[in-house]
C-alpha atoms as a PDB file:
ATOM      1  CA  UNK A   1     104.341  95.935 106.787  1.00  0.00           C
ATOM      2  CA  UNK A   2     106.986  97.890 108.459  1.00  0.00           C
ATOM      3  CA  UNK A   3     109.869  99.337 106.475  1.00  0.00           C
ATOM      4  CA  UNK A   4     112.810  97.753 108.491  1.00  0.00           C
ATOM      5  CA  UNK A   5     114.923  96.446 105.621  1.00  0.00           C
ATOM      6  CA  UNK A   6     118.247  97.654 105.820  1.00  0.00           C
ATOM      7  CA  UNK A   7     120.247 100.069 102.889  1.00  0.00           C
ATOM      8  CA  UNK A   8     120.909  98.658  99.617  1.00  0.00           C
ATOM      9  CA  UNK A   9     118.241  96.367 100.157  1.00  0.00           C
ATOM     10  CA  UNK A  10     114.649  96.494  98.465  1.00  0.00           C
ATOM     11  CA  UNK A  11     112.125  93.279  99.120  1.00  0.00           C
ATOM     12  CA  UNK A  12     109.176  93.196  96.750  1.00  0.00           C
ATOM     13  CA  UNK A  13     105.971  91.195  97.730  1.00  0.00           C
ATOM     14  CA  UNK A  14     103.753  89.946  95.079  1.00  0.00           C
ATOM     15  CA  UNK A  15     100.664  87.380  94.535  1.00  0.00           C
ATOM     16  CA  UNK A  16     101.520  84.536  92.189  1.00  0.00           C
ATOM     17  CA  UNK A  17      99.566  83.674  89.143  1.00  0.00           C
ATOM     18  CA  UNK A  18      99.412  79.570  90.441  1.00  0.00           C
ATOM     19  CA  UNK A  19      98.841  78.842  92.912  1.00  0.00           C
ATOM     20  CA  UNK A  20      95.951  81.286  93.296  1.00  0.00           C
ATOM     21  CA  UNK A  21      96.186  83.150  96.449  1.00  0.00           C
ATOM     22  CA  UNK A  22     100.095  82.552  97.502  1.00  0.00           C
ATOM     23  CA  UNK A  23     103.081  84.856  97.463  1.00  0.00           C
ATOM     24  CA  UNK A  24     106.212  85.512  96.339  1.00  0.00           C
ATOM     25  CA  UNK A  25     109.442  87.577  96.853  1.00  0.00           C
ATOM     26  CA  UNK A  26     112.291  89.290  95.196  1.00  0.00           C
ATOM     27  CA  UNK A  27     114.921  90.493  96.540  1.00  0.00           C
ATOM     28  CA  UNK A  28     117.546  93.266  95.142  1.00  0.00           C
ATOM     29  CA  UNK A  29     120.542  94.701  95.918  1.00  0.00           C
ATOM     30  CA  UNK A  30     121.146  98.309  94.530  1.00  0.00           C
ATOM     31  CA  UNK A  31     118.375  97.700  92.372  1.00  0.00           C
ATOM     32  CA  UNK A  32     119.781  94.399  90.542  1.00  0.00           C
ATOM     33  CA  UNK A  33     117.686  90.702  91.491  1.00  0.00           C
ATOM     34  CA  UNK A  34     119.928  88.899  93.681  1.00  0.00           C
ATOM     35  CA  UNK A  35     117.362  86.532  94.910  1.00  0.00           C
ATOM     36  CA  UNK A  36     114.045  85.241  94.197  1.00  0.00           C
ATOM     37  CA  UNK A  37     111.486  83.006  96.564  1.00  0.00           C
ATOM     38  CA  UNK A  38     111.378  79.631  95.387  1.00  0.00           C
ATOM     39  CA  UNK A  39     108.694  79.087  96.942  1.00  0.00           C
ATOM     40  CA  UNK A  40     105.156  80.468  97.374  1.00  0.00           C
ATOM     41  CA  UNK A  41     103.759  81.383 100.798  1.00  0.00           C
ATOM     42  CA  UNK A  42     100.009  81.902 102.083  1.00  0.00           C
ATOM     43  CA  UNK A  43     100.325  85.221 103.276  1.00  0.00           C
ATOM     44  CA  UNK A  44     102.200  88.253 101.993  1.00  0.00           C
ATOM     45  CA  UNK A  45     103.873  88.730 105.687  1.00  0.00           C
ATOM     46  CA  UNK A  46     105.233  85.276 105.791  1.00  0.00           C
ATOM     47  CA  UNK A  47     106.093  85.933 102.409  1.00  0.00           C
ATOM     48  CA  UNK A  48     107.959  89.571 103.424  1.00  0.00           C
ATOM     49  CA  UNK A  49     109.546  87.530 106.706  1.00  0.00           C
ATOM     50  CA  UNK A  50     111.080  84.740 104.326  1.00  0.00           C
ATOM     51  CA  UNK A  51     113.030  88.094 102.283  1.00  0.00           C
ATOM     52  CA  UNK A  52     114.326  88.839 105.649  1.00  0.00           C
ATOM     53  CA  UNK A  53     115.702  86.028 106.944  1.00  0.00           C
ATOM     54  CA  UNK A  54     117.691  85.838 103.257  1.00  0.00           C
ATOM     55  CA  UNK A  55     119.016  89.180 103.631  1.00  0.00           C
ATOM     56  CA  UNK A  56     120.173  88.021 106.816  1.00  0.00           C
ATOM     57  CA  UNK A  57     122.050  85.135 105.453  1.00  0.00           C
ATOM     58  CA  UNK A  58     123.492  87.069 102.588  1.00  0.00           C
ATOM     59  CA  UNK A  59     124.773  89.818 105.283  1.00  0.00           C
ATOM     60  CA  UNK A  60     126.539  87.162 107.567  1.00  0.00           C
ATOM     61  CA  UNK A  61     127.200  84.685 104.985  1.00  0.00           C
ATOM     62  CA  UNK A  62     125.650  81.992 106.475  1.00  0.00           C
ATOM     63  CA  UNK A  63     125.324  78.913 104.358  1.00  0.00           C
ATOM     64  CA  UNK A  64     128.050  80.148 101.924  1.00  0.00           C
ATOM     65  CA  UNK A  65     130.538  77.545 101.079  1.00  0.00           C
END
């Protein structure tokens, strides 16, 4: 995976217990959680790809009310 996430951000890729196989993400912010996958994915790169795209709506604020 390439390291292209931008400063404060850290993305952390990690199999799930169940289902067997799938993958999650976390997402922090100085080194607090902001945001968590709710949702598992079958690969770890669609998995690292779905952290991006929410750092990307957290930087523009895109979907914020």
């Amino acid at each position: 995976m390439n390291n292209d996430v931008p400063h404060p951000y850290s993305i952390t890729v990690e199999p799930l217990k169940k289902p067997e196989g799938q993958f999650g993400w976390a997402l922090r912010k100085h080194g607090k959680l902001t945001e968590r996958s709710d949702r598992s994915f079958t690969s770890e790169a669609k998995a690292y790809e779905s952290a991006l795209k929410a750092i990307e709506r957290e930087q523009t604020g895109f979907g914020s009310r």
